[in-house]
N, C-alpha and C. Protein backbone atom coordinates (compact mmCIF):
# COMPACT_ATOMS: atom_id res chain seq x y z
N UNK A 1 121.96 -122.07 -80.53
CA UNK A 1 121.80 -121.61 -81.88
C UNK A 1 120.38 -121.82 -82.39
N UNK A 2 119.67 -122.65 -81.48
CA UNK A 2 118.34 -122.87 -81.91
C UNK A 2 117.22 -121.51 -82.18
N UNK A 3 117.68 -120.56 -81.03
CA UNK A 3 116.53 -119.41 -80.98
C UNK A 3 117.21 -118.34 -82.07
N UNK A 4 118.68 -118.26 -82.60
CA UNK A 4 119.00 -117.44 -83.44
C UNK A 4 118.40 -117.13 -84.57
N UNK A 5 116.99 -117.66 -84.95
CA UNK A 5 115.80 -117.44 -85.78
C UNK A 5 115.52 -116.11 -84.91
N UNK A 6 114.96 -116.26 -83.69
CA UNK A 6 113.96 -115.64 -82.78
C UNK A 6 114.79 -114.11 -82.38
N UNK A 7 116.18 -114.49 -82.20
CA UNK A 7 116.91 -113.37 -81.71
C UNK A 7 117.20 -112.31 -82.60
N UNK A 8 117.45 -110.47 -82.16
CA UNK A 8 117.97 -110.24 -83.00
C UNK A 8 118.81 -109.51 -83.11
N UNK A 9 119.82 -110.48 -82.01
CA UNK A 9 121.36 -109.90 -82.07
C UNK A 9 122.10 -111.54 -81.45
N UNK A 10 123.11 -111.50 -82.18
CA UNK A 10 124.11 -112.81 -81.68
C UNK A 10 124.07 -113.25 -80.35
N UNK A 11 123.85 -114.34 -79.89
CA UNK A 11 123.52 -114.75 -78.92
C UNK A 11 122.68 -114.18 -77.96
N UNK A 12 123.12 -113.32 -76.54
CA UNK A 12 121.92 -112.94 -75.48
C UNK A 12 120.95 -113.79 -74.64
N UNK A 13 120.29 -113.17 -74.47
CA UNK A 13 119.56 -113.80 -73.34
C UNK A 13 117.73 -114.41 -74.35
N UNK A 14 117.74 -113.57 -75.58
CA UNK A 14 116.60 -114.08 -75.97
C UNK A 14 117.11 -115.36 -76.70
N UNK A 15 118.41 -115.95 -76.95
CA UNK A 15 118.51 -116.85 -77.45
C UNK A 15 118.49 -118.39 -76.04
N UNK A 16 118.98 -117.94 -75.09
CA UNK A 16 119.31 -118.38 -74.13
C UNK A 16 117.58 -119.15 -73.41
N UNK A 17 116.89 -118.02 -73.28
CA UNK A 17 115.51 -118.67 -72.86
C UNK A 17 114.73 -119.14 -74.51
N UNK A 18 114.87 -118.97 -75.79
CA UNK A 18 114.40 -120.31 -77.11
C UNK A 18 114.92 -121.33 -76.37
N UNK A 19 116.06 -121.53 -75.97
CA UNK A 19 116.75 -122.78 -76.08
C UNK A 19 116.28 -123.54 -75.09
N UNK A 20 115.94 -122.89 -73.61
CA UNK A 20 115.28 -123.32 -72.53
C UNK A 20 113.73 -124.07 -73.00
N UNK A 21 113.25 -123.10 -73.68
CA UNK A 21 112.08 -123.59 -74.01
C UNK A 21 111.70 -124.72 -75.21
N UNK A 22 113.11 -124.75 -75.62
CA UNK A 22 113.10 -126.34 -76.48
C UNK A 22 113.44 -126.76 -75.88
N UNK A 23 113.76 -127.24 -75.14
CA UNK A 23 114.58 -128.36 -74.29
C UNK A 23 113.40 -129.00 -72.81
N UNK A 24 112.79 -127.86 -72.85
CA UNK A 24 112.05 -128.01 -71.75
C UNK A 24 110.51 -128.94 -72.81
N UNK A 25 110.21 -128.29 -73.96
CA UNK A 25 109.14 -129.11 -74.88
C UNK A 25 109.75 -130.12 -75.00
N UNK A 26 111.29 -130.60 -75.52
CA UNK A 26 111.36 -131.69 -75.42
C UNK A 26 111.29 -132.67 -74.94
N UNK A 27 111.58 -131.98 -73.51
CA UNK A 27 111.45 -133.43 -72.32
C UNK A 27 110.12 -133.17 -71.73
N UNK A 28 109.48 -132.52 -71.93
CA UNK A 28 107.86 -133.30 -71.84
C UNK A 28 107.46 -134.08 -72.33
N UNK A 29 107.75 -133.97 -73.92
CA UNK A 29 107.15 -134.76 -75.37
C UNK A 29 107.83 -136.19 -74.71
N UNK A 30 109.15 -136.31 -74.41
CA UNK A 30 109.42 -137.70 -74.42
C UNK A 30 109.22 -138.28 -72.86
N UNK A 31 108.66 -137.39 -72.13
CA UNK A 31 108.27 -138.16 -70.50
C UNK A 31 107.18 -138.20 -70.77
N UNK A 32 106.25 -137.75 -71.72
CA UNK A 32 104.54 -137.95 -71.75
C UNK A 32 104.38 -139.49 -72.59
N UNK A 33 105.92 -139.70 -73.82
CA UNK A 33 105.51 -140.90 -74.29
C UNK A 33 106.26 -141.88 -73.47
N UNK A 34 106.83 -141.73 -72.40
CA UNK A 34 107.37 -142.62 -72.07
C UNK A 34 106.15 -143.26 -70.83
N UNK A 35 105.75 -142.24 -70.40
CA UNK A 35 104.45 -142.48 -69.11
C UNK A 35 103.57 -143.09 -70.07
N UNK A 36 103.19 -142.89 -71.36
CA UNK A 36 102.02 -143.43 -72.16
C UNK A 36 102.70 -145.05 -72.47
N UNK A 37 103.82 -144.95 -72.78
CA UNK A 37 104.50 -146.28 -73.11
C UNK A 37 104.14 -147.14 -71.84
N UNK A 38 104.84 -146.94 -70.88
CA UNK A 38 104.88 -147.59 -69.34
C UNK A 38 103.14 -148.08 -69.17
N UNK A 39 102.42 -146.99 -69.49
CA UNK A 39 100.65 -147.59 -68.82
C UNK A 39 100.17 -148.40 -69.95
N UNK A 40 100.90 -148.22 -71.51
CA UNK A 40 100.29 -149.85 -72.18
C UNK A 40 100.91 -151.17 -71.86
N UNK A 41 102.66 -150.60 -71.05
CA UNK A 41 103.21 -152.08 -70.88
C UNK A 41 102.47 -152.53 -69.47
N UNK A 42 101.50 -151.99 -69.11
CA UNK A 42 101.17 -152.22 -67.56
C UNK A 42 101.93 -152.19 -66.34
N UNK A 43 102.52 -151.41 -66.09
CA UNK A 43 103.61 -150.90 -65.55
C UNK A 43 103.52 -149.30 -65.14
N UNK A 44 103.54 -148.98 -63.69
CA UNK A 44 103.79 -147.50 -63.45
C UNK A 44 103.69 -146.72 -64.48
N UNK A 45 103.12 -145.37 -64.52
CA UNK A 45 103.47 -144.39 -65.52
C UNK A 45 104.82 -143.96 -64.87
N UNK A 46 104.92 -143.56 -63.76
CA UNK A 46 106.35 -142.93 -63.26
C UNK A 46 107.37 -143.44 -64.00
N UNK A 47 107.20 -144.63 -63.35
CA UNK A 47 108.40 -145.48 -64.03
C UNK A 47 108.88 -145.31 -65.64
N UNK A 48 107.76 -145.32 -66.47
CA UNK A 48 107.73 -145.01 -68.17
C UNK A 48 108.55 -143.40 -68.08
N UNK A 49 108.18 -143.07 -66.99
CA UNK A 49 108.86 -141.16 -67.17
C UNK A 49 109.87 -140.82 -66.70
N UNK A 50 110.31 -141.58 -65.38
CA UNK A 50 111.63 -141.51 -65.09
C UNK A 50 112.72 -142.17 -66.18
N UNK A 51 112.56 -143.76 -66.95
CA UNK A 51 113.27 -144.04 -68.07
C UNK A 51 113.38 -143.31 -69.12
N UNK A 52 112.47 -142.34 -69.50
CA UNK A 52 112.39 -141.61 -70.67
C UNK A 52 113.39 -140.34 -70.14
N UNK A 53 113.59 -139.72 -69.24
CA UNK A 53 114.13 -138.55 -68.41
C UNK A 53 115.44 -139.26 -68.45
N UNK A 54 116.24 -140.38 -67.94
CA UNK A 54 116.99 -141.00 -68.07
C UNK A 54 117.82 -141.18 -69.69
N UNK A 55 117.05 -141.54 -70.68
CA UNK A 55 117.31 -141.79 -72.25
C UNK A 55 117.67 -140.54 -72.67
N UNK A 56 116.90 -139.10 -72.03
CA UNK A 56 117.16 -138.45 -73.20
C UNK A 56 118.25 -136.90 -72.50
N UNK A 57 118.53 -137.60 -71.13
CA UNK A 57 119.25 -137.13 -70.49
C UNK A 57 120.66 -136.46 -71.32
N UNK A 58 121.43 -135.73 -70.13
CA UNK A 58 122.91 -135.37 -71.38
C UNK A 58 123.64 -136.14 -70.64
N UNK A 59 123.79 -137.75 -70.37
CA UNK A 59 124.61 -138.63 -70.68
C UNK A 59 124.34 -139.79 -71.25
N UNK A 60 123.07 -139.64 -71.74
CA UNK A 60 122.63 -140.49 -72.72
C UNK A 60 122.74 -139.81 -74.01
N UNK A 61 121.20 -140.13 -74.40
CA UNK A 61 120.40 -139.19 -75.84
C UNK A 61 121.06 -137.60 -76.02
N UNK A 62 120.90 -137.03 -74.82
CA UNK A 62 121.10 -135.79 -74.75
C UNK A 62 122.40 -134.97 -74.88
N UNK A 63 123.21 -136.06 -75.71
CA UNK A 63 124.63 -135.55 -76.00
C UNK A 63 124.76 -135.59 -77.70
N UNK A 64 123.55 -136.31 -78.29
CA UNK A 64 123.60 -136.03 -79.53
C UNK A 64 123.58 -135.10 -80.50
N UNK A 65 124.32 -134.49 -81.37
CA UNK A 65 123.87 -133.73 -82.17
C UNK A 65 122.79 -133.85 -82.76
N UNK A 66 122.14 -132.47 -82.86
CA UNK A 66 121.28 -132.18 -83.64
C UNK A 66 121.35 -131.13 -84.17
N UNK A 67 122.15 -130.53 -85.23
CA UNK A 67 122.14 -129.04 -85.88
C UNK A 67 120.86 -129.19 -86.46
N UNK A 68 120.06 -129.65 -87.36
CA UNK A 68 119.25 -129.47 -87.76
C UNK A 68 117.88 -128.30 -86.63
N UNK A 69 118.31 -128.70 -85.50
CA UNK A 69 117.37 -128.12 -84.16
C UNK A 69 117.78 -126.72 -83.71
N UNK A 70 119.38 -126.82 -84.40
CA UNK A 70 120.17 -125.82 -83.54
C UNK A 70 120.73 -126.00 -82.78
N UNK A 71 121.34 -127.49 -82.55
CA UNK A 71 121.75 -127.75 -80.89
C UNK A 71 123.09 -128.68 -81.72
N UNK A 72 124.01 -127.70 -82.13
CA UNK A 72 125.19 -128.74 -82.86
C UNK A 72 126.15 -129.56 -81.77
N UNK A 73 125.99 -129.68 -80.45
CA UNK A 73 127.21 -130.23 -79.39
C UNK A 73 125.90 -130.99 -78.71
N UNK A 74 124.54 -131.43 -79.24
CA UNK A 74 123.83 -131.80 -78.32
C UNK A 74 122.24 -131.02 -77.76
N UNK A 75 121.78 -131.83 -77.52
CA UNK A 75 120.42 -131.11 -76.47
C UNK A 75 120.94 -130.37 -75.33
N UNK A 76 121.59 -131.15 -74.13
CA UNK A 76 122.35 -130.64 -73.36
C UNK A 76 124.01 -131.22 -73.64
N UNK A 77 124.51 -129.58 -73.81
CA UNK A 77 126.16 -129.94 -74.29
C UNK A 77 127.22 -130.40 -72.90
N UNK A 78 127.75 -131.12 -73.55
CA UNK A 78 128.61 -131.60 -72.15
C UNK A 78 129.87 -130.22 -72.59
N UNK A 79 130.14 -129.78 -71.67
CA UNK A 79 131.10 -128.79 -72.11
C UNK A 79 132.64 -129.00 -70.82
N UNK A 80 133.65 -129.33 -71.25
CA UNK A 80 134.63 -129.68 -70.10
C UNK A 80 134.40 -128.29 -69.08
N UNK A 81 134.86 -128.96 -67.83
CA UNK A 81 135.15 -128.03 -66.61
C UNK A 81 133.79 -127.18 -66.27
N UNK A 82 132.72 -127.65 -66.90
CA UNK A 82 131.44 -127.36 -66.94
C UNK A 82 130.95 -127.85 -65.41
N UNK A 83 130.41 -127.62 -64.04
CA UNK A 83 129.61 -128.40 -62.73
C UNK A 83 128.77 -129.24 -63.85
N UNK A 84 127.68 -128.82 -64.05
CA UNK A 84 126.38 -129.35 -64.78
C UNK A 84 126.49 -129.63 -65.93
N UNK A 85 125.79 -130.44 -66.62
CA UNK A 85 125.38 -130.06 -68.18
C UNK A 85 124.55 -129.53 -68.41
N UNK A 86 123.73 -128.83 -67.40
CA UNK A 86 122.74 -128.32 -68.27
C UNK A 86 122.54 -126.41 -67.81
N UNK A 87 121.61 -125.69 -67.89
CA UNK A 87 121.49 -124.40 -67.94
C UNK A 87 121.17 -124.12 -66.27
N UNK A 88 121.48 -123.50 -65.54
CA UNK A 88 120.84 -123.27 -64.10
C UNK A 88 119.40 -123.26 -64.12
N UNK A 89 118.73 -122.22 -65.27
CA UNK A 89 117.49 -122.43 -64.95
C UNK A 89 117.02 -123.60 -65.56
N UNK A 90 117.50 -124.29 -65.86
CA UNK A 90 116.64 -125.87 -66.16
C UNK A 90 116.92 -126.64 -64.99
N UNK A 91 118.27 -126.15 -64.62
CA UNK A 91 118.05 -127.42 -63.43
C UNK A 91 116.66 -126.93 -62.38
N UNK A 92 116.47 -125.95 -62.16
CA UNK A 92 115.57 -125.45 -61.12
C UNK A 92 114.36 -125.51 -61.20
N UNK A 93 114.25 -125.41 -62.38
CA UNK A 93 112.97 -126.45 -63.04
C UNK A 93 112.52 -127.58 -62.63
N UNK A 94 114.00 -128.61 -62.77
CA UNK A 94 113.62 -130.30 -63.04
C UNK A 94 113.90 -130.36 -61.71
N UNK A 95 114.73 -129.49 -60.54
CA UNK A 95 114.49 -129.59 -59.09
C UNK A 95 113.16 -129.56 -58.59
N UNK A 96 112.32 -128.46 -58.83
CA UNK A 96 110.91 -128.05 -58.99
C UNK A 96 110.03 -129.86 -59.16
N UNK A 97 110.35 -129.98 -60.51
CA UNK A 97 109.65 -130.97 -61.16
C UNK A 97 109.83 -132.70 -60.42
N UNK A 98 111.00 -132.62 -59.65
CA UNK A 98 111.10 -134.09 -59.28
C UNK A 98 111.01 -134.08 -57.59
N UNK A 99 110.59 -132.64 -57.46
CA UNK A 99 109.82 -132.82 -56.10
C UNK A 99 108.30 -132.95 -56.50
N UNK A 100 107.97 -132.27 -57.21
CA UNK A 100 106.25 -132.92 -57.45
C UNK A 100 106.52 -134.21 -58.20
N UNK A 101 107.40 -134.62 -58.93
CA UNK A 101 107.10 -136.15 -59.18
C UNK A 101 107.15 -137.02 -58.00
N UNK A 102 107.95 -137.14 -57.12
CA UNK A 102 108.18 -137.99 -55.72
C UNK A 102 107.02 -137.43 -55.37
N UNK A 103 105.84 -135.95 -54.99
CA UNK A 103 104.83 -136.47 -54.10
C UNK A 103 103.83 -136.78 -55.44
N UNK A 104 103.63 -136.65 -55.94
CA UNK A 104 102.30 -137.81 -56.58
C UNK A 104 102.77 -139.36 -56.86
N UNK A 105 104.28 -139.86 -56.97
CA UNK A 105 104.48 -140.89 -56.61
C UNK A 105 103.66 -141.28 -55.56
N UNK A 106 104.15 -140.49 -54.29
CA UNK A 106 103.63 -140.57 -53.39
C UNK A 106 101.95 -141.14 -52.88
N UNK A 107 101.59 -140.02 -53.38
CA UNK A 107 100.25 -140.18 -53.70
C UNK A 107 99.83 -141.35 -54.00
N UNK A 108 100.28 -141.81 -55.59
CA UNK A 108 99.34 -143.14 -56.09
C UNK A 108 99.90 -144.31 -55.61
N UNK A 109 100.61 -144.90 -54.56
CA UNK A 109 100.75 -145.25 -53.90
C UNK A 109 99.89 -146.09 -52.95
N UNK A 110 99.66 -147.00 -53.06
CA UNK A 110 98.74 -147.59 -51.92
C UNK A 110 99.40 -148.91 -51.08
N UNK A 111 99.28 -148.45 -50.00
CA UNK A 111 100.19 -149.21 -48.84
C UNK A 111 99.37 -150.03 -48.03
């Protein structure tokens, strides 16, 4: 319901990718403060970004309402008999995304 500003017909596919694209700003915003959090506690940035990915996940944070956002069942809605909670193309994304996080893990790494 978030992109139903943007759309301009009831639901569809232009509402479908708003929603992708809040969800996807969101969990940058809170893995960028969680990596910024982690490098003042002196501690991995990974680590600060994987806990933040974790918090705001949809079995954490990410089950909260927020109508105010547009997202009245949640960021990601748990919906029964649902595989996932979340959209296919987000997962393919954060598939995408946590293979480049494991190799620059990788990377900063010194053995």
């Amino acid at each position: 319901m978030a992109a139903g500003l943007y759309a301009n017909s009831e639901g569809g596919s232009t509402e479908a990718q708003a929603n992708l694209v809040i969800q996807i700003g969101i969990l940058l915003f809170a893995v960028k403060l969680g990596g910024k959090l982690a490098h003042l506690a002196r501690v991995p940035s990974v680590l600060g970004e994987l806990i933040a990915g974790i918090l705001i996940g949809p079995y954490a944070l990410g089950a909260i309402p927020l109508p105010f956002l547009g997202f009245p069942h949640g960021l990601f809605s748990l919906t029964a008999g649902a595989a996932l909670p979340i959209s296919p193309e987000l997962y393919g994304i954060s598939t995408i995304a946590s293979i480049i996080l494991l190799f620059v893990s990788g990377l900063e790494t010194d053995l």
